[in-house]
C-alpha atoms as a PDB file:
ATOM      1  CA  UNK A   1      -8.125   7.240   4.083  1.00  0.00           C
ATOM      2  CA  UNK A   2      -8.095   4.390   1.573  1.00  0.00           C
ATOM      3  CA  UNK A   3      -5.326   1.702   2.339  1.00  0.00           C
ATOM      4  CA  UNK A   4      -2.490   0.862  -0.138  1.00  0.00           C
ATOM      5  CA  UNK A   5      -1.466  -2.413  -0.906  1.00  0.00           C
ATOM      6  CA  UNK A   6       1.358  -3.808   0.225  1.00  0.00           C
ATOM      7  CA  UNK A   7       4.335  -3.803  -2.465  1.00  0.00           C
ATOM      8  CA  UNK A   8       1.779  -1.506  -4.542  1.00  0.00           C
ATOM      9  CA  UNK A   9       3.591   2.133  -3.354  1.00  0.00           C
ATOM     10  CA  UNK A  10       7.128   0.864  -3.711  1.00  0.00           C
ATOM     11  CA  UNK A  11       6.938  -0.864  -7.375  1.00  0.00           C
ATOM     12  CA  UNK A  12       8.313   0.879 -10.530  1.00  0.00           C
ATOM     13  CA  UNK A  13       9.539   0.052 -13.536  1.00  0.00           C
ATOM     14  CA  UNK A  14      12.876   1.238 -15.007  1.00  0.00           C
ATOM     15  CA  UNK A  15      13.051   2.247 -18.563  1.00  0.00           C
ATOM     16  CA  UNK A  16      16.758   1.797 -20.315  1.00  0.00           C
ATOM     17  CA  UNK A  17      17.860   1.900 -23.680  1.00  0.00           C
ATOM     18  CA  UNK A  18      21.433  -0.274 -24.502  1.00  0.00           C
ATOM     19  CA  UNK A  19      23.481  -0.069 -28.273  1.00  0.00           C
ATOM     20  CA  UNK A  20      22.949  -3.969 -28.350  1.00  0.00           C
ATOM     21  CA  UNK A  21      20.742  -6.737 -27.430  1.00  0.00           C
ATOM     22  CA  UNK A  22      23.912  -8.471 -25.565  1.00  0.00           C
ATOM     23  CA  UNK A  23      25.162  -5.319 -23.378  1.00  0.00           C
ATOM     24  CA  UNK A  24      21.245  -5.010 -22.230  1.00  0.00           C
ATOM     25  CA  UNK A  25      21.051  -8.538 -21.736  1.00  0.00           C
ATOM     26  CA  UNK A  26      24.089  -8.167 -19.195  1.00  0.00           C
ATOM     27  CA  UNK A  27      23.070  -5.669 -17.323  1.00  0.00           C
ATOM     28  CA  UNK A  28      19.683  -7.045 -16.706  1.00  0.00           C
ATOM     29  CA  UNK A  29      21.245 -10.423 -15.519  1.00  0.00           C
ATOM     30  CA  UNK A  30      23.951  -8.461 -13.201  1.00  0.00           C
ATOM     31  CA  UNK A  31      21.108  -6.163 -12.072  1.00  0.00           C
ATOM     32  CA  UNK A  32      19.007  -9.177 -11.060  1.00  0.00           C
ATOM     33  CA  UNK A  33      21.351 -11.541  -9.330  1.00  0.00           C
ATOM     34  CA  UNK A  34      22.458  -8.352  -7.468  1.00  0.00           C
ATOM     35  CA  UNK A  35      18.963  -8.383  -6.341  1.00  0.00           C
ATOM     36  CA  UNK A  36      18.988  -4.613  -7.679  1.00  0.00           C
ATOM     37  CA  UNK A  37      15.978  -5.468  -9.906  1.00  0.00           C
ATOM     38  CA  UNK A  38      13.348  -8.410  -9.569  1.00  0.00           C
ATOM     39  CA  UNK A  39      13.114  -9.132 -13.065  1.00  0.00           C
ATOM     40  CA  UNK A  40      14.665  -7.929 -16.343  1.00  0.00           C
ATOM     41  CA  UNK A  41      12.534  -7.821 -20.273  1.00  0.00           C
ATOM     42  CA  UNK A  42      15.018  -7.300 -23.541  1.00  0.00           C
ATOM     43  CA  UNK A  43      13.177  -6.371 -26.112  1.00  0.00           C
ATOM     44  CA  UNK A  44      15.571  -5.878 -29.292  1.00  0.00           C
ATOM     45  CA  UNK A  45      15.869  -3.779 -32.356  1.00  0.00           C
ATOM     46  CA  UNK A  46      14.242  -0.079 -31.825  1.00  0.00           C
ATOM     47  CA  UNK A  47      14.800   2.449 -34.132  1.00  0.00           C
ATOM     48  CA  UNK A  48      15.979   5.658 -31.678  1.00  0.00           C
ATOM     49  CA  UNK A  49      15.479   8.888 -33.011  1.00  0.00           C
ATOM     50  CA  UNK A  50      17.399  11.501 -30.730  1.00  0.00           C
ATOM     51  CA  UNK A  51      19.164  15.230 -30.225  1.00  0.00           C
ATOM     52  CA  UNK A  52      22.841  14.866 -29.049  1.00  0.00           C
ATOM     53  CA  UNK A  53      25.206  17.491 -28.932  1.00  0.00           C
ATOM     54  CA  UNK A  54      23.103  19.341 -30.668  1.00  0.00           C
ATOM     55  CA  UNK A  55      22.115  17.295 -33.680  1.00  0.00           C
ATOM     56  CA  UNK A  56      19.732  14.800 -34.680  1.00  0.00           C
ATOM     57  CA  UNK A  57      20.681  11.434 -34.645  1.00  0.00           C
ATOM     58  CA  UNK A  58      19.491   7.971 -35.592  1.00  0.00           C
ATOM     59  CA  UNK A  59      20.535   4.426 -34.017  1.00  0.00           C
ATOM     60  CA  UNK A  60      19.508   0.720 -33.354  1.00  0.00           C
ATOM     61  CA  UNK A  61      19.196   0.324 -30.230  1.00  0.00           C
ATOM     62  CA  UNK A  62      17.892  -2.716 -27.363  1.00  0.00           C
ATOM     63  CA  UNK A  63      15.186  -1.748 -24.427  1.00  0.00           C
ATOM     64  CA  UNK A  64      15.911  -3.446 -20.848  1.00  0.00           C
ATOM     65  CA  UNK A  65      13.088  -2.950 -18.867  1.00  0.00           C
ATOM     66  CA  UNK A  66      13.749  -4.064 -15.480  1.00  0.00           C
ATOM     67  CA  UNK A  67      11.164  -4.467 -12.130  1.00  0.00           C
ATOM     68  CA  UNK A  68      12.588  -3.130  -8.630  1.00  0.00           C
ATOM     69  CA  UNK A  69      11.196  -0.585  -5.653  1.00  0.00           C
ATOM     70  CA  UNK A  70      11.341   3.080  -5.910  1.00  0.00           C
ATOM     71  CA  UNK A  71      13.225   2.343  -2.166  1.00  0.00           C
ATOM     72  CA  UNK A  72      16.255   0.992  -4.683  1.00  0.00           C
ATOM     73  CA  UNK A  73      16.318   3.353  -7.791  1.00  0.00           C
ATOM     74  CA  UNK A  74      19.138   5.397  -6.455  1.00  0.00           C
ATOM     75  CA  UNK A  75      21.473   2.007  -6.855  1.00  0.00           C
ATOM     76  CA  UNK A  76      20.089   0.862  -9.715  1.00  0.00           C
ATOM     77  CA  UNK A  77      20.860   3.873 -11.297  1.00  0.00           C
ATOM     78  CA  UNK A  78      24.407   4.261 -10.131  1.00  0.00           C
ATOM     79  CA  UNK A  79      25.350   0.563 -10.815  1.00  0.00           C
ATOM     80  CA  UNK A  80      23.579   0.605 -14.402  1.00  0.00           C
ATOM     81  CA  UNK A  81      25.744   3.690 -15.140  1.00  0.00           C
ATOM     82  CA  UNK A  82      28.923   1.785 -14.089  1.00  0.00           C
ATOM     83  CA  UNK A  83      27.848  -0.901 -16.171  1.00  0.00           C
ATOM     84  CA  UNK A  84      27.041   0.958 -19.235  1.00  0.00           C
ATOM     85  CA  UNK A  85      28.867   1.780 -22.596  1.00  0.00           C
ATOM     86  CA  UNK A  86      27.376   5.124 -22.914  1.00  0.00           C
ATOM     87  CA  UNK A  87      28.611   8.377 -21.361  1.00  0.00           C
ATOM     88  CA  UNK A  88      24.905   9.292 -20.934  1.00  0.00           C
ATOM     89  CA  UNK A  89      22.248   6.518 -20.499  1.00  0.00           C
ATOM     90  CA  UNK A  90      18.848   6.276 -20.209  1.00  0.00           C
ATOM     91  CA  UNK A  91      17.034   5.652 -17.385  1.00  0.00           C
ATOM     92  CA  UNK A  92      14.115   6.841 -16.195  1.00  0.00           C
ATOM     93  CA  UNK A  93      11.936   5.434 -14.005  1.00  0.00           C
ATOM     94  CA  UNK A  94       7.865   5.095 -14.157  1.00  0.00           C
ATOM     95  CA  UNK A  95       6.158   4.206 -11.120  1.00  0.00           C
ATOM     96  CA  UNK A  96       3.710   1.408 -10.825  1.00  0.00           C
ATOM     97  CA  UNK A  97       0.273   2.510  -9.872  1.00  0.00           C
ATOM     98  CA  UNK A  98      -1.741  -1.013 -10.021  1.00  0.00           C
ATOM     99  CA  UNK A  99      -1.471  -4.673 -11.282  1.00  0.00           C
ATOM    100  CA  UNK A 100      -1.436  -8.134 -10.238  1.00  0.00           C
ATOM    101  CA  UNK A 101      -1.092  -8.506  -6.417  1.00  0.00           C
ATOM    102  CA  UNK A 102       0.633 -11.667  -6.241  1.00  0.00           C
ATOM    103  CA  UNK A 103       3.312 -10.162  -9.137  1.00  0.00           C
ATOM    104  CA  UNK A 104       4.047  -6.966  -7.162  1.00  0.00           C
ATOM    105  CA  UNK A 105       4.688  -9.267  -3.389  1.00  0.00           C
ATOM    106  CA  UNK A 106       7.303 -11.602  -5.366  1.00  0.00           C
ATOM    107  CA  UNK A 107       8.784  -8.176  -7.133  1.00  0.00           C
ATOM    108  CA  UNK A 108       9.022  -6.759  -3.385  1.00  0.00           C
ATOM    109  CA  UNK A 109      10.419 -10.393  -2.113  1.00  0.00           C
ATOM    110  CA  UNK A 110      12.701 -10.990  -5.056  1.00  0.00           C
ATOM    111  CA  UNK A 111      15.085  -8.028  -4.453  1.00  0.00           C
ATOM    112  CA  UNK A 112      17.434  -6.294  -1.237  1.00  0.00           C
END
């Protein structure tokens, strides 16, 4: 059986879309001195096509994509939906299957 590395299993990456640059910008910063996430990326201005309540809508949107462990997704989920404007958020989570393996110890250090 080939060994993992350490960090490697645990890393993911969590995927959220925010209605502004600022509100994503928050909860990346609360998410990351909470020590909920190790690091938080705002990329603004995406065009979001989408099917709510049964119709097609259109918005501008900000991405927040944040670092943490799979062991912490649960809380990062519940605290992101306290902290968000929208009744439904998303965030989805994609798991990390390889990288840099100085990056993923400090992700695995940096949060609870």
């Amino acid at each position: 059986m080939r060994q993992q590395r350490p960090g490697l299993e645990t890393a993911t990456i969590v995927y959220v879309t925010a209605p502004s640059r600022r509100e994503a910008r928050s909860i990346g910063r609360t998410l990351v001195e909470e020590r909920l996430a190790a690091c938080a990326n705002v990329l603004g201005a995406i065009d979001s096509v989408y099917r709510w309540k049964g119709e097609v809508e259109t918005a501008r949107e900000a991405l927040l994509i944040l670092k943490t462990t799979t062991r912490l997704l649960k809380r990062v989920t519940t605290r992101i939906r306290e902290l968000h404007s929208y009744d439904c958020p998303c965030v989805v989570s994609i798991p990390i299957t390889g990288g840099n393996k100085p990056y993923l110890d400090w992700l695995a250090e940096s949060v609870l």
